[in-house]
Protein backbone atom coordinates (compact mmCIF):
# COMPACT_ATOMS: atom_id res chain seq x y z
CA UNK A 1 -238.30 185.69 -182.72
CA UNK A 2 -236.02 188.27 -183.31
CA UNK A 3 -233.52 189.66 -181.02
CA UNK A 4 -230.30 192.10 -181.53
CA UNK A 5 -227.25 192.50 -179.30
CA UNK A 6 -227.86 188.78 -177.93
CA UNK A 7 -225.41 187.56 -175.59
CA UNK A 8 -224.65 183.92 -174.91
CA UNK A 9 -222.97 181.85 -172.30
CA UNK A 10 -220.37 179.78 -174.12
CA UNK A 11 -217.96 177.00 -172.58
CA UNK A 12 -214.97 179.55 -172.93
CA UNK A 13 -216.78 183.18 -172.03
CA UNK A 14 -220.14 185.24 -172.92
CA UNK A 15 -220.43 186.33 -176.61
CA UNK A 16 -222.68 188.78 -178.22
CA UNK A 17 -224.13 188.55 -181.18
CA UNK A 18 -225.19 191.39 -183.26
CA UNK A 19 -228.69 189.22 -184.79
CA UNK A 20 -230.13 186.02 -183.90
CA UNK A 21 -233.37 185.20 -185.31
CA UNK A 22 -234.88 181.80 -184.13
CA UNK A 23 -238.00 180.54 -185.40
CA UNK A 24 -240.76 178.57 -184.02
CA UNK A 25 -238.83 174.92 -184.65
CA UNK A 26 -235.82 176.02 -183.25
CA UNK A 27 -233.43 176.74 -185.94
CA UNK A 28 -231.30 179.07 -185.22
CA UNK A 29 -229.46 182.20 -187.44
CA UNK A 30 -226.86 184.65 -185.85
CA UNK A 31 -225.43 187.60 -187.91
CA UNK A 32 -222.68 189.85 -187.73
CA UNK A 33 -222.84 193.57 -188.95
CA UNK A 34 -220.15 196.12 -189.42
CA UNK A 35 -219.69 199.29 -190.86
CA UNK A 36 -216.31 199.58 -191.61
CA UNK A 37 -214.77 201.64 -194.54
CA UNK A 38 -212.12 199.33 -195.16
CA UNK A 39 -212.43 195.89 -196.27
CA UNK A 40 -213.03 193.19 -194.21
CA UNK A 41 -210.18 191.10 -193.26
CA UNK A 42 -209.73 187.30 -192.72
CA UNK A 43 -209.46 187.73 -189.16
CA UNK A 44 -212.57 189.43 -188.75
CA UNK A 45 -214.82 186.08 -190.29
CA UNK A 46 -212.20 183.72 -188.41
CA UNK A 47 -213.21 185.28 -184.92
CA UNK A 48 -217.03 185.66 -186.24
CA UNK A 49 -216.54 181.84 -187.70
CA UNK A 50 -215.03 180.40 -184.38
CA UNK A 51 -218.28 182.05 -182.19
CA UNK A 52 -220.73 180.18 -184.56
CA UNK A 53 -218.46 176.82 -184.13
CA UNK A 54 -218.55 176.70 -180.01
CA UNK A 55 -222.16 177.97 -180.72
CA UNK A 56 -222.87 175.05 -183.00
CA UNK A 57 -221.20 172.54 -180.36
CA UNK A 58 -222.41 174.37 -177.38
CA UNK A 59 -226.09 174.39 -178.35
CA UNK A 60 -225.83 170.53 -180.38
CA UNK A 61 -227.64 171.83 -182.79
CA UNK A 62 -227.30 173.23 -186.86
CA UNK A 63 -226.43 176.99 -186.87
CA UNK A 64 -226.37 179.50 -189.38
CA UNK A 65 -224.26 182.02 -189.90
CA UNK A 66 -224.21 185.75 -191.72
CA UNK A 67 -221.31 188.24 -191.92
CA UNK A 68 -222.68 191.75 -193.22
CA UNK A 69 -220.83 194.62 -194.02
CA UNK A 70 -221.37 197.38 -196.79
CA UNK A 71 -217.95 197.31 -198.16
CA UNK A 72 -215.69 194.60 -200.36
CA UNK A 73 -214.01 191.71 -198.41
CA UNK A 74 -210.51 190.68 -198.15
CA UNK A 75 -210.06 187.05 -200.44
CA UNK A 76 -209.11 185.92 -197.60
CA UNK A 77 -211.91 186.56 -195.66
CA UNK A 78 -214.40 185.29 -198.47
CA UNK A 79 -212.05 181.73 -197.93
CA UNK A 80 -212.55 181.76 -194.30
CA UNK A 81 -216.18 182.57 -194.41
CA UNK A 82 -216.68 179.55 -197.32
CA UNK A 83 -214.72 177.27 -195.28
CA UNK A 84 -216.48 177.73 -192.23
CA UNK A 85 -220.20 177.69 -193.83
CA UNK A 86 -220.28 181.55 -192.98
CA UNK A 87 -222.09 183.42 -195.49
CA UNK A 88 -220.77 186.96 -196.47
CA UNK A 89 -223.36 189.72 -197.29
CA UNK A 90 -223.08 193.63 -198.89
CA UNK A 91 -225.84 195.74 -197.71
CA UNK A 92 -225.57 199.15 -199.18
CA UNK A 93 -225.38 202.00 -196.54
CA UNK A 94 -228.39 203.52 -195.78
CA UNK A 95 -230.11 200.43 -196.71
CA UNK A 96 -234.16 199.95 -195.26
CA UNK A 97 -237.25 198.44 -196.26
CA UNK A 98 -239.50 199.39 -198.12
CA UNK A 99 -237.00 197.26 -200.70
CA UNK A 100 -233.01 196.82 -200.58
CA UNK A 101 -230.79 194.65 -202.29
CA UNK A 102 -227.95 192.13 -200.45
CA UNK A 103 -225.42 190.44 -202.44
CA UNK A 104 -223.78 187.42 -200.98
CA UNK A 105 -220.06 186.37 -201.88
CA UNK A 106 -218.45 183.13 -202.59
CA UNK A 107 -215.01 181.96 -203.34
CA UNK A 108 -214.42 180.36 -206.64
CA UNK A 109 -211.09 178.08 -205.64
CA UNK A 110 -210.32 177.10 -209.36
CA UNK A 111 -210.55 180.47 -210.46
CA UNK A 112 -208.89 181.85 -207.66
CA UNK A 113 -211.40 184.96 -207.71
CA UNK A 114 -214.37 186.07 -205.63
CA UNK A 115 -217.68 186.71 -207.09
CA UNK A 116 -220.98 188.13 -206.32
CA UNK A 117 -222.94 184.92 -205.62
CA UNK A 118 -226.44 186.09 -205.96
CA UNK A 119 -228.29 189.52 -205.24
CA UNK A 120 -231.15 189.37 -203.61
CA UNK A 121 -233.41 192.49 -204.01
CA UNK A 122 -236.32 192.06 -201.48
CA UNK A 123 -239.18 193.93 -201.82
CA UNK A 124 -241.68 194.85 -199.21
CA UNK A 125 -244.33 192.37 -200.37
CA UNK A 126 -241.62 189.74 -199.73
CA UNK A 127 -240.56 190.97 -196.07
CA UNK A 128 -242.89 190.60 -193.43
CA UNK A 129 -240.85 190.82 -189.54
CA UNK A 130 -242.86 189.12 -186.86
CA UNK A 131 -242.32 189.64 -182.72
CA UNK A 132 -241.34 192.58 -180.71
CA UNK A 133 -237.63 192.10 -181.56
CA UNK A 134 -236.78 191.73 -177.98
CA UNK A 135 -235.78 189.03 -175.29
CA UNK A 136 -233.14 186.23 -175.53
CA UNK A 137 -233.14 183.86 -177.96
């Protein structure tokens, strides 16, 4: 099932959540998008990072997280998103099926530089979305 602008009752508050695809065994994958012109910042994935923890704890169970934006990130932020098993995605603007790329980012700590971890170019024959994309997840 998928599901946009999904709002969950946490121990502290309700949070929303941009994406949150679950699939038929229960495993669970929440996303973040933004469409900022400016980088993101550190304090953007730490407040992203800490919903997925009291998620994770609130739920008992393993949760995935994605940040997406369609501009660079802050080191920083890269770090934070590493560190708390938060993966950080480009997706150019204007981006839509049929076929789009995403590159993911990791931190290289003995370096001391970010790179682009893998781009993914998915093509239509490789995408198929299933459900009516709404309801609670």
């Amino acid at each position: 099932m998928i599901a946009h602008d999904v709002p969950f009752e946490l121990p502290d508050t309700q949070w929303t959540f941009d994406i949150a695809l679950r699939d038929d065994v229960g495993a669970l994958v929440v996303a973040e998008c933004r469409r900022t012109t400016g980088p993101t910042k550190q304090e953007d994935l730490a407040a992203f990072a800490y919903k997925v923890e009291l998620l994770r704890k609130s739920l008992g169970i393993a949760v995935a997280g994605i940040f997406i934006t369609k501009t660079h990130h802050q080191i920083g932020a890269i770090k934070v998103g590493q560190f708390s098993g938060i993966d950080l995605a480009l997706l150019d603007e204007g981006a839509e099926p049929p076929g789009f790329k995403i590159t993911f980012l990791r931190y290289d700590p003995k370096r001391e530089k970010s790179y682009r971890d893998i781009v993914l170019h998915v093509r239509p024959a490789l995408m198929a979305i299933t459900g009516s994309g709404t309801g609670s997840v």
